[in-house]
C-alpha atoms as a PDB file:
ATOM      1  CA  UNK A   1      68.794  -8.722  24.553  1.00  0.00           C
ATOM      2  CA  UNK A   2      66.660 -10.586  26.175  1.00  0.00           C
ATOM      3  CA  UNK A   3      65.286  -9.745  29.624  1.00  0.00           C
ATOM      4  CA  UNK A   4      64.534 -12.804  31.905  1.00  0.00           C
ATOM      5  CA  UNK A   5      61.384 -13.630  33.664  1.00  0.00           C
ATOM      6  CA  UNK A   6      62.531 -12.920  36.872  1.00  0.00           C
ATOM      7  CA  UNK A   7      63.628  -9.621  36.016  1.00  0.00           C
ATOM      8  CA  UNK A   8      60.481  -7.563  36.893  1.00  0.00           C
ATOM      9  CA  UNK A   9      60.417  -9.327  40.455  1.00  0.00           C
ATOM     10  CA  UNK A  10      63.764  -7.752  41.132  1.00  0.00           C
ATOM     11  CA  UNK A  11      62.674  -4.451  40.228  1.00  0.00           C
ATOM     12  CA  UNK A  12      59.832  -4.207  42.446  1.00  0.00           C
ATOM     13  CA  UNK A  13      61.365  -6.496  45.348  1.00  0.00           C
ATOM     14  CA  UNK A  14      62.798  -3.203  46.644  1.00  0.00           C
ATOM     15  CA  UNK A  15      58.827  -1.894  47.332  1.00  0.00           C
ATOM     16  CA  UNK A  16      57.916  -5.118  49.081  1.00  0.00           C
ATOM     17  CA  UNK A  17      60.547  -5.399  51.076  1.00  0.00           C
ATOM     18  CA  UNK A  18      59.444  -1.553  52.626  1.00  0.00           C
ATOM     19  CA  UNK A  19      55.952  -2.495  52.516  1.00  0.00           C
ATOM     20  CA  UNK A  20      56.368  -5.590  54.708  1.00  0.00           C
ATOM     21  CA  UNK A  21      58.782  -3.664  57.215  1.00  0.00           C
ATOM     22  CA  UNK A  22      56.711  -0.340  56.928  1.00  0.00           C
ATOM     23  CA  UNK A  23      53.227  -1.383  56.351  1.00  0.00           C
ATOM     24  CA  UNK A  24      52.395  -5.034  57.370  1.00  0.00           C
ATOM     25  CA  UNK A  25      54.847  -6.058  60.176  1.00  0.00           C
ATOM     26  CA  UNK A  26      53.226  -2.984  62.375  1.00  0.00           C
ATOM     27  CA  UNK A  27      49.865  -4.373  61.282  1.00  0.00           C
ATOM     28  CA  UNK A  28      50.062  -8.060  62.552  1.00  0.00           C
ATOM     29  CA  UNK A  29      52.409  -6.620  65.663  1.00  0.00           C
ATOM     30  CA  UNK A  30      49.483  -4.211  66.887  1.00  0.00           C
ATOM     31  CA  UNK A  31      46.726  -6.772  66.033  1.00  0.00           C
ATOM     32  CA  UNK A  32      48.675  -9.363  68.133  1.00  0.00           C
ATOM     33  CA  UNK A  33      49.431  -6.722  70.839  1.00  0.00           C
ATOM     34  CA  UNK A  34      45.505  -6.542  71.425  1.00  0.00           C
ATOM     35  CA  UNK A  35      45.212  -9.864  71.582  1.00  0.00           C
ATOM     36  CA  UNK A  36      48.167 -11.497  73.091  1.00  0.00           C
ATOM     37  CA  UNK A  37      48.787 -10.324  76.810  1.00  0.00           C
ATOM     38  CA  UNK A  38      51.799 -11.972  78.699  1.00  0.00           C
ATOM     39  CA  UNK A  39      52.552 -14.152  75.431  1.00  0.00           C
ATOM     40  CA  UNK A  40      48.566 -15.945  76.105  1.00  0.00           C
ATOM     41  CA  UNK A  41      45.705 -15.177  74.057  1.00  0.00           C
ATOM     42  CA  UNK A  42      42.728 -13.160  75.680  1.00  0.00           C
ATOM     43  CA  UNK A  43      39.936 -10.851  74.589  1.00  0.00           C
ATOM     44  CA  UNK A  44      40.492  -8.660  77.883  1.00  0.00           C
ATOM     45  CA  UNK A  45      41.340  -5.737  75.961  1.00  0.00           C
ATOM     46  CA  UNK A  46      38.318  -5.852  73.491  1.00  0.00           C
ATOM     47  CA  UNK A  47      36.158  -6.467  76.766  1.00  0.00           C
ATOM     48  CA  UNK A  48      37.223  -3.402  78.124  1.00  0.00           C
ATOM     49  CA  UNK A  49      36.934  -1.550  75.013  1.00  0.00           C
ATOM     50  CA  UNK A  50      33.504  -2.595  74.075  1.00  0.00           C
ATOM     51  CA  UNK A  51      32.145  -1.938  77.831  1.00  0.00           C
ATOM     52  CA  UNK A  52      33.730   1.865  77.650  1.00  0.00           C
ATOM     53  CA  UNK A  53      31.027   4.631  76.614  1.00  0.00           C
ATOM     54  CA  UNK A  54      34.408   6.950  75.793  1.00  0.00           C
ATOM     55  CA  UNK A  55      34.849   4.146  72.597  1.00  0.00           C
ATOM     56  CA  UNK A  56      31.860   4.281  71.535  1.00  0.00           C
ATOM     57  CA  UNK A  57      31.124   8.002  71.671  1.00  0.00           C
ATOM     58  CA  UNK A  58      34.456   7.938  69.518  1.00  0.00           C
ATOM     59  CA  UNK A  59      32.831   5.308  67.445  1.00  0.00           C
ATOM     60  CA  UNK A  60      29.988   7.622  66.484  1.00  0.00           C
ATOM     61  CA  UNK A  61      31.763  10.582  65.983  1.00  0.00           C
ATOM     62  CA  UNK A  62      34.135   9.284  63.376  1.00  0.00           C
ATOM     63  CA  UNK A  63      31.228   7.431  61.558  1.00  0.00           C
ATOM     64  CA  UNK A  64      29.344  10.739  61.609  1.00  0.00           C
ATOM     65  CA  UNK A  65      32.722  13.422  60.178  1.00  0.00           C
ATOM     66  CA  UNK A  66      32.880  10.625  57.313  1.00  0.00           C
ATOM     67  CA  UNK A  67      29.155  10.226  57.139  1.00  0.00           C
ATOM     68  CA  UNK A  68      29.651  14.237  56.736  1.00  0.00           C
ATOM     69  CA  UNK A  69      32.470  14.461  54.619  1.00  0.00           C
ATOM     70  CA  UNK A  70      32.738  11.931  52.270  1.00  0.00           C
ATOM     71  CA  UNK A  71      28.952  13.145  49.952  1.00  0.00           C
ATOM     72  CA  UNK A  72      30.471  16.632  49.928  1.00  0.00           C
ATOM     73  CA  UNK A  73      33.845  15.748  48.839  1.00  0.00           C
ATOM     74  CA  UNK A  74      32.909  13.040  46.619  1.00  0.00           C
ATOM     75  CA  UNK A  75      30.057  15.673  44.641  1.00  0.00           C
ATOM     76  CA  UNK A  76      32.410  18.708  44.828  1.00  0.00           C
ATOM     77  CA  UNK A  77      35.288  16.605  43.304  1.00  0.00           C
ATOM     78  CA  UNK A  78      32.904  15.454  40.623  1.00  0.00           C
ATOM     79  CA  UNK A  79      31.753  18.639  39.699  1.00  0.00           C
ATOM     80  CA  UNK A  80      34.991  20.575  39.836  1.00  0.00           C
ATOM     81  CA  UNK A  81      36.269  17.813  37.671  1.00  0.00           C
ATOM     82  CA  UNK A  82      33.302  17.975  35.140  1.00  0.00           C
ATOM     83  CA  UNK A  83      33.796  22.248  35.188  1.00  0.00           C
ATOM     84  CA  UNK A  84      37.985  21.601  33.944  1.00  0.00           C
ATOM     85  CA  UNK A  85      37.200  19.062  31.348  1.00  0.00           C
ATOM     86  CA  UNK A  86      35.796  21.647  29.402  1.00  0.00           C
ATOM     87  CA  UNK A  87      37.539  22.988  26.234  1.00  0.00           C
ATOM     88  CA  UNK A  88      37.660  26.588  27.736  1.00  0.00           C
ATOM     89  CA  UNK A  89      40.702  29.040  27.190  1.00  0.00           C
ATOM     90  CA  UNK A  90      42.930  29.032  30.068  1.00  0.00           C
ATOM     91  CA  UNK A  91      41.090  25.944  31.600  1.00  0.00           C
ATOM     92  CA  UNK A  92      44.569  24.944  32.855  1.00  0.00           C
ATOM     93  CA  UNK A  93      45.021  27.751  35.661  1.00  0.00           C
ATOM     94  CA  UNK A  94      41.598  26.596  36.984  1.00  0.00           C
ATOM     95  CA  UNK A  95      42.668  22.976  36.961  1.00  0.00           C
ATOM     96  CA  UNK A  96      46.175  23.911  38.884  1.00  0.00           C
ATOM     97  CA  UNK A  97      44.344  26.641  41.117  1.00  0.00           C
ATOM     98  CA  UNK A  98      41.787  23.496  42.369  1.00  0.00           C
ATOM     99  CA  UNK A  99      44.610  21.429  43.158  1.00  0.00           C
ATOM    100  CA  UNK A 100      46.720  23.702  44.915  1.00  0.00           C
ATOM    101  CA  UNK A 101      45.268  23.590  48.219  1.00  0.00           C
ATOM    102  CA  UNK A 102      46.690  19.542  47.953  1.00  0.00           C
ATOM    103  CA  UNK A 103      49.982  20.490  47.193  1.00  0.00           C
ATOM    104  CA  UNK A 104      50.036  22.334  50.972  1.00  0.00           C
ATOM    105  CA  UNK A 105      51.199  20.567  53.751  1.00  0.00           C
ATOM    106  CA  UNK A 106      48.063  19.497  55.432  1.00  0.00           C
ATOM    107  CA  UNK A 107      49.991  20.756  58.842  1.00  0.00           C
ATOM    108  CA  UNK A 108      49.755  24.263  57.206  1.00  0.00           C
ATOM    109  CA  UNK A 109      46.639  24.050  55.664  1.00  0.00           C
ATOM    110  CA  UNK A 110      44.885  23.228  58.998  1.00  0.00           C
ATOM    111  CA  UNK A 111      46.926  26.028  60.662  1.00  0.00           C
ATOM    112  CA  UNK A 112      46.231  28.540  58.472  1.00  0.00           C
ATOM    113  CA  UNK A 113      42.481  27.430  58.696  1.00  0.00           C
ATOM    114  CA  UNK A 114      42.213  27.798  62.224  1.00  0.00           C
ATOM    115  CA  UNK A 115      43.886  31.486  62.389  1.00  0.00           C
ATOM    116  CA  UNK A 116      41.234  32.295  59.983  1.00  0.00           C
ATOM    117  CA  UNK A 117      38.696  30.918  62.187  1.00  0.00           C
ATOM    118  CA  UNK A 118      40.031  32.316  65.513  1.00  0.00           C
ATOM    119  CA  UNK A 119      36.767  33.207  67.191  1.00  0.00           C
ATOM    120  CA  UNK A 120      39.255  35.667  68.792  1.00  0.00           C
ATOM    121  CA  UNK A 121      41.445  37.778  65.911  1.00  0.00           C
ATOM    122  CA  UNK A 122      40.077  35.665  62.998  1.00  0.00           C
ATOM    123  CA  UNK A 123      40.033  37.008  59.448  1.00  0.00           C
ATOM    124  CA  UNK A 124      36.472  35.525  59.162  1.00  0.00           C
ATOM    125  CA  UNK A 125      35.240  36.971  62.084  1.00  0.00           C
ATOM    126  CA  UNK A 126      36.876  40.090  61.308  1.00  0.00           C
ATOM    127  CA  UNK A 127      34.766  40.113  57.308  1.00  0.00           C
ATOM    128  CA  UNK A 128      31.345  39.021  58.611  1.00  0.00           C
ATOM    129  CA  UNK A 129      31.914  41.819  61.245  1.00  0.00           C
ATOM    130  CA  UNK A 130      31.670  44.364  58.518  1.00  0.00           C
ATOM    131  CA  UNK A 131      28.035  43.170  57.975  1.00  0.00           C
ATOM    132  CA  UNK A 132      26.745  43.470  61.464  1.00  0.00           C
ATOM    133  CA  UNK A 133      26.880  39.786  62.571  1.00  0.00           C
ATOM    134  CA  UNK A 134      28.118  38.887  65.606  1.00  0.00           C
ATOM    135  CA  UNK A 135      31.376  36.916  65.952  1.00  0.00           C
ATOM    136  CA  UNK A 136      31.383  33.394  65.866  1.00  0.00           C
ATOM    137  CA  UNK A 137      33.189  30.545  68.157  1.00  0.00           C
ATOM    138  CA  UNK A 138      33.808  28.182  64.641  1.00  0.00           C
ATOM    139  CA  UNK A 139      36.339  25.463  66.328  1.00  0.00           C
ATOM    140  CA  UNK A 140      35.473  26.200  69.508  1.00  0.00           C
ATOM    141  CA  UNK A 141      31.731  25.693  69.323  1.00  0.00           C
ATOM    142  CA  UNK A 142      29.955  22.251  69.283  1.00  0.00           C
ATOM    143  CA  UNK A 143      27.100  23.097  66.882  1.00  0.00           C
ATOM    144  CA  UNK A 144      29.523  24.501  64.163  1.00  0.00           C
ATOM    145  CA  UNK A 145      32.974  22.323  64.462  1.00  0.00           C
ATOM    146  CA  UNK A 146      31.720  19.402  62.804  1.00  0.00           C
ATOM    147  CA  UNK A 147      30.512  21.706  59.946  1.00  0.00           C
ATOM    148  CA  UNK A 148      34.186  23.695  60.156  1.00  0.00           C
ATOM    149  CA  UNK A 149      36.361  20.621  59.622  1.00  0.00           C
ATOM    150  CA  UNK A 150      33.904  19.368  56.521  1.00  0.00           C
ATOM    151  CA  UNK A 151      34.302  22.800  54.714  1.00  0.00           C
ATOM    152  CA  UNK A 152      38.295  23.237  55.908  1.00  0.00           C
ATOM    153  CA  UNK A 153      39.152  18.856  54.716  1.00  0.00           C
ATOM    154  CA  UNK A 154      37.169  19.653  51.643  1.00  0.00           C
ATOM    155  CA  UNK A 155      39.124  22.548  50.790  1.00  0.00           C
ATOM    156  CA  UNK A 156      42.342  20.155  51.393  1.00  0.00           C
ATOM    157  CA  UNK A 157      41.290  17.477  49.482  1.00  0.00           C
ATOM    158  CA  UNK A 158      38.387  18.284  46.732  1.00  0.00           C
ATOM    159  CA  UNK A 159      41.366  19.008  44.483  1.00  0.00           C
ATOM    160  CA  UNK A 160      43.066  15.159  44.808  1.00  0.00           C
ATOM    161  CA  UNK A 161      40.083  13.667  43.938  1.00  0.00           C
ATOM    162  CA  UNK A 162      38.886  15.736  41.193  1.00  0.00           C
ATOM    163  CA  UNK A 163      42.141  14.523  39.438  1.00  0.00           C
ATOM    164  CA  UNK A 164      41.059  11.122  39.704  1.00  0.00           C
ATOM    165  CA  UNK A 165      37.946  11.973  38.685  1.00  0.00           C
ATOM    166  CA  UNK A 166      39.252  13.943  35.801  1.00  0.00           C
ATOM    167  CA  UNK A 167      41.123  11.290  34.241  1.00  0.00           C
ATOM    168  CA  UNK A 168      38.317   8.503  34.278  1.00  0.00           C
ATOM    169  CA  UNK A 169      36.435  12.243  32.297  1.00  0.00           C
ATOM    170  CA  UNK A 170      39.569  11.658  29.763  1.00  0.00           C
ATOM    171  CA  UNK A 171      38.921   8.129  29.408  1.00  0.00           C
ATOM    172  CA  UNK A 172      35.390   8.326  27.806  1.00  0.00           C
ATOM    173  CA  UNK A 173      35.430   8.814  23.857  1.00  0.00           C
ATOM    174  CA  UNK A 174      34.091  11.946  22.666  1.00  0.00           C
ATOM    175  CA  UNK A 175      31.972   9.819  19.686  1.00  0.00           C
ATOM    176  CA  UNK A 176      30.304   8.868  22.790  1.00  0.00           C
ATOM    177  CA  UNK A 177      29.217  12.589  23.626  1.00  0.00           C
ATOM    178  CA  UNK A 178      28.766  13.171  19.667  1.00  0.00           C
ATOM    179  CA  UNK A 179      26.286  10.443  19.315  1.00  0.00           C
ATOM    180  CA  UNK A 180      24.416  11.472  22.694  1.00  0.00           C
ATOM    181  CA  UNK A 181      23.782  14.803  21.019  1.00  0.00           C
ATOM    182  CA  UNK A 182      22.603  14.059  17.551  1.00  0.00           C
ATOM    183  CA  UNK A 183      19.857  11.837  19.789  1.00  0.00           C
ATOM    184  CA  UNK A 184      18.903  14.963  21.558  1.00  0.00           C
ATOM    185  CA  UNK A 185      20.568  13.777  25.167  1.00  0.00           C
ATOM    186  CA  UNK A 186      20.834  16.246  27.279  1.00  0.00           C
ATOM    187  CA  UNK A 187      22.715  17.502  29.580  1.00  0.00           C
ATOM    188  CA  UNK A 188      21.654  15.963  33.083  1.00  0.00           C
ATOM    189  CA  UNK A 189      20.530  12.844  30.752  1.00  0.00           C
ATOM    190  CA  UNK A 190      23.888  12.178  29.586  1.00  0.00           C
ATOM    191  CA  UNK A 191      25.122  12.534  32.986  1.00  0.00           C
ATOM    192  CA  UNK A 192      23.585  10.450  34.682  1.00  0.00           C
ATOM    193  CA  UNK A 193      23.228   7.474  31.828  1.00  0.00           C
ATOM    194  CA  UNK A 194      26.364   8.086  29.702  1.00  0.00           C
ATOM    195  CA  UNK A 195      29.050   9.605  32.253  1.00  0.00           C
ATOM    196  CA  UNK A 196      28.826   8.510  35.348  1.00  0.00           C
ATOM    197  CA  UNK A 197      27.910   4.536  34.061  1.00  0.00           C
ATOM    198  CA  UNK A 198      31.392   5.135  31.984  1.00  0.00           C
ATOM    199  CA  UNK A 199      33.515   6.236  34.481  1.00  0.00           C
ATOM    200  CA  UNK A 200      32.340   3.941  37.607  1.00  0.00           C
ATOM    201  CA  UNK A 201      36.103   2.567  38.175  1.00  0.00           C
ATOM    202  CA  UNK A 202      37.010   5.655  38.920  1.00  0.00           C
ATOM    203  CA  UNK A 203      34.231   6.747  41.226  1.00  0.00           C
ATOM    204  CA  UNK A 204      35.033   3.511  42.587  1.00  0.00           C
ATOM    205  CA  UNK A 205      38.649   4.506  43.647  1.00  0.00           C
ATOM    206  CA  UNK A 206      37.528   7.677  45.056  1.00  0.00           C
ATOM    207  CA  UNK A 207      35.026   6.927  47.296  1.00  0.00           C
ATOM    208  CA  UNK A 208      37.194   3.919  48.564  1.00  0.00           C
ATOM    209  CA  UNK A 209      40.076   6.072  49.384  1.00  0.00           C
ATOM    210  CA  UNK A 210      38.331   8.983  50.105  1.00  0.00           C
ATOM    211  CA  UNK A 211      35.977   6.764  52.986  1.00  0.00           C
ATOM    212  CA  UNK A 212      39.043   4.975  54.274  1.00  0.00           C
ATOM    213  CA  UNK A 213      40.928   8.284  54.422  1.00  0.00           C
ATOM    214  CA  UNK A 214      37.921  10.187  56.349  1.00  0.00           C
ATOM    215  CA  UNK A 215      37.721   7.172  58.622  1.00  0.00           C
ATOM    216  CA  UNK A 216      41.424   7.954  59.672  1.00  0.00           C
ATOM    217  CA  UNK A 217      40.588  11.617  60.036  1.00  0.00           C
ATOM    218  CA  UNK A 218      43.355  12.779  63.083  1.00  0.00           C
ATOM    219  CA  UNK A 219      45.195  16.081  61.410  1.00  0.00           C
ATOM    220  CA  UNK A 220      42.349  18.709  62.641  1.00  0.00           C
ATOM    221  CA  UNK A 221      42.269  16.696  65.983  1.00  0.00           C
ATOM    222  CA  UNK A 222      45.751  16.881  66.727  1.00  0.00           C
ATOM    223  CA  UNK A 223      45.955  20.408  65.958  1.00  0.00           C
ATOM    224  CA  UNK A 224      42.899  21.982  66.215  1.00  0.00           C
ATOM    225  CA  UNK A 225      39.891  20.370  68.511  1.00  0.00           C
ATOM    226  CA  UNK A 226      42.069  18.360  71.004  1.00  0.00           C
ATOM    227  CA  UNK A 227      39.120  15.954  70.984  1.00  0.00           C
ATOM    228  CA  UNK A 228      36.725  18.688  71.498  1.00  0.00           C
ATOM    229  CA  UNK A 229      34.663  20.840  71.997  1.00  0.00           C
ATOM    230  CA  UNK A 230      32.843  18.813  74.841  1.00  0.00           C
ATOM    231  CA  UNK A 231      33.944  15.498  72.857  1.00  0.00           C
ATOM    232  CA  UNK A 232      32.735  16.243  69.680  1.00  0.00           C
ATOM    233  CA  UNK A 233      35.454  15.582  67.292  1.00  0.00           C
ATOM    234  CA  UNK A 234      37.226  12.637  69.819  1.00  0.00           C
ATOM    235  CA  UNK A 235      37.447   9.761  66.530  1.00  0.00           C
ATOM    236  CA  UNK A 236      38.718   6.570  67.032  1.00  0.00           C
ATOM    237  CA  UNK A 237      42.314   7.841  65.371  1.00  0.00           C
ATOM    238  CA  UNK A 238      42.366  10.237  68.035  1.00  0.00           C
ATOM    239  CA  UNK A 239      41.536   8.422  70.733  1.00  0.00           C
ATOM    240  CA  UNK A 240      44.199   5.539  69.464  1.00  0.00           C
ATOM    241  CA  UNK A 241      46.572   8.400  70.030  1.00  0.00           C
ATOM    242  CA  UNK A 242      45.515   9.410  73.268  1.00  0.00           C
ATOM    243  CA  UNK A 243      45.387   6.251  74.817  1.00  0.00           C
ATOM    244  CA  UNK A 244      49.297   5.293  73.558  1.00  0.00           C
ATOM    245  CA  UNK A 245      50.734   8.364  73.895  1.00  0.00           C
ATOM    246  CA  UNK A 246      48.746  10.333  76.229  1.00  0.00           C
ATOM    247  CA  UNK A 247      48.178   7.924  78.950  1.00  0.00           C
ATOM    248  CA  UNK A 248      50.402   4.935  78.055  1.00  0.00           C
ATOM    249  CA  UNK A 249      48.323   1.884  77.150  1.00  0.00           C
ATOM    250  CA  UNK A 250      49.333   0.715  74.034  1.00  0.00           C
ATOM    251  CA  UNK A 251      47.296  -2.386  74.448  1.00  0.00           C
ATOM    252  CA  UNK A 252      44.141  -0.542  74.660  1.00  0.00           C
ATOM    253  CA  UNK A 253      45.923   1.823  71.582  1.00  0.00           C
ATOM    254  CA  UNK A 254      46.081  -1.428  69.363  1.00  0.00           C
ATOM    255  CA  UNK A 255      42.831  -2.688  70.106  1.00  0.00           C
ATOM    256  CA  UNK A 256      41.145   0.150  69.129  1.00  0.00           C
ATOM    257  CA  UNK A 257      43.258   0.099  66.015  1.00  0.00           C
ATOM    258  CA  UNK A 258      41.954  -2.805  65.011  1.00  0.00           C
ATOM    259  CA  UNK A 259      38.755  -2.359  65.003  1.00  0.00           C
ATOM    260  CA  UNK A 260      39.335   0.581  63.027  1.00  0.00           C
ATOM    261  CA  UNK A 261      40.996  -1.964  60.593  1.00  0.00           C
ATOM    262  CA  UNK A 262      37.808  -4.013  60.605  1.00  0.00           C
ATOM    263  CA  UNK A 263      35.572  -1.326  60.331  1.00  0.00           C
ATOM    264  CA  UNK A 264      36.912   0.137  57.311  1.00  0.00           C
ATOM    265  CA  UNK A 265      37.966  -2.961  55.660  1.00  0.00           C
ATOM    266  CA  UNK A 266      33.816  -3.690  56.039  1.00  0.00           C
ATOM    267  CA  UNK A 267      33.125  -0.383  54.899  1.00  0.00           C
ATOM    268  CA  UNK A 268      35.034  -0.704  51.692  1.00  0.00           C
ATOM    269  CA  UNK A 269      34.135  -4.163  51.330  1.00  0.00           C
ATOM    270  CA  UNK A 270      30.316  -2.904  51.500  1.00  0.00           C
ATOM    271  CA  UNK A 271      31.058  -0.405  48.929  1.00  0.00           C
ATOM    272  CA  UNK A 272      33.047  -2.348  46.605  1.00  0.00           C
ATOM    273  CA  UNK A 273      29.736  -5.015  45.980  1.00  0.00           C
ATOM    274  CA  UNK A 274      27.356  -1.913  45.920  1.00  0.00           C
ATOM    275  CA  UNK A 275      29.066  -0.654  42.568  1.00  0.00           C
ATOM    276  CA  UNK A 276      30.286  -3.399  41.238  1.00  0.00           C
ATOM    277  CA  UNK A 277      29.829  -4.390  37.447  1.00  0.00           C
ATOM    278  CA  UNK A 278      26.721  -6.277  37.186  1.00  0.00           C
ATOM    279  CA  UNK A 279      27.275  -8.117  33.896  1.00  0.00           C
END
């Protein structure tokens, strides 16, 4: 039997349909809403935004987390996805016991991270006790914070992108590898001119997602930080939240939304020239 042309449309109409009243209705309702005050146009909104120090300090914290975060996840990834595509017995636990921190509710992962890191009754504090040090504040202190929600989002998510990573491994041709070796490439040489050349798509993909992602960092916020210590960790997701929920302006809420839009829709633009093929 034939299947018509139209077919296929119907089968993914179901998708678009959710995407336009999930996805892209919100989107052009809060750009509007930061635009459109008593049904007239106005920039009031950005004006106020872009003259408030509290925006921009948010600004600059959320650039630097994913300044912070997105090198260490992207290199751990790599590497933990380069140390599973080895033909190793029982290679398989390792590849499930690297994802598994993914398959956690990031709710719980977060949770459990910061009873670990009580500065109070923590488990860490608790182990480096045994070796004399003194107890630290983790969370609660401004130098380390930044440094504790890197290592504890990295644990979350080096496992997702290593998959990712991991397939685009699959995707190169072992003759590839074969014919490296009888030229005496080695190692780091085939690395860096065989591999990683050979799997840019997929690099591509993950340092997309993982950028736009780390630029919508709010989980540890929410339940950790509270914006702080002194500010520190107040992003522009956060601060979206705060302003909406906390204090009631949803105008100010969807401005600052969409300048997160723009800013990671430059970001990603940015990136996506910077590797692109050059044929």
């Amino acid at each position: 039997m034939k299947v018509p042309k139209w077919f296929p449309y119907v089968l993914i109409l179901p998708t678009v349909v959710l995407l336009i009243i999930f996805k892209i209705y919100p989107l052009i309702y809060t750009v509007g809403e930061s635009i459109c005050i008593d049904d007239t146009i106005t920039g009031i909104a950005y004006r106020k935004l872009f003259a408030d120090p509290l925006f921009w300090k948010a600004f600059g914290n959320t650039a630097l987390i994913a300044l912070m975060i997105i090198p260490v996840q992207v290199v751990i990834s790599f590497a933990l996805a380069l140390l599973v595509n080895t033909k190793v017995k029982g290679i398989g636990f390792f590849r499930t016991l690297y994802f598994l921190p993914f398959t956690m509710s990031t709710v719980v992962s977060y949770t459990v991270w910061n009873l670990i890191l009580s500065p109070t009754n923590g488990l860490a504090n608790s182990i480096i006790a045994l070796f004399g040090a003194a107890p630290q504040k983790y969370f609660a202190d401004p130098n380390q914070v930044l440094w504790c929600i890197v290592g504890v989002t990295s644990w979350v998510g080096c496992g997702y992108w290593m998959v990712f990573l991991l397939s685009g491994l699959k995707g190169i041709e072992q003759s590839v590898y074969e014919s490296a070796r009888i030229d005496g490439s080695g190692f780091f040489h085939t690395l860096f001119h065989i591999t990683i050349p050979m799997m840019k798509r997929s690099l591509l993909f993950v340092v997309v997602a993982n950028t736009t992602s780390n630029l919508l960092i709010f989980t540890p916020m929410k339940l950790i930080t509270d914006g702080g210590p002194v500010g520190k960790t107040n992003t522009l997701m956060y601060e979206s939240y705060k302003a909406a929920f906390n204090y009631g302006n949803r105008i100010r809420s969807a401005a600052i939304v969409t300048v997160l839009l723009v800013a990671v829709s430059l970001v990603c633009a940015v990136q996506f020239y910077m590797m692109r093929d050059k044929e």
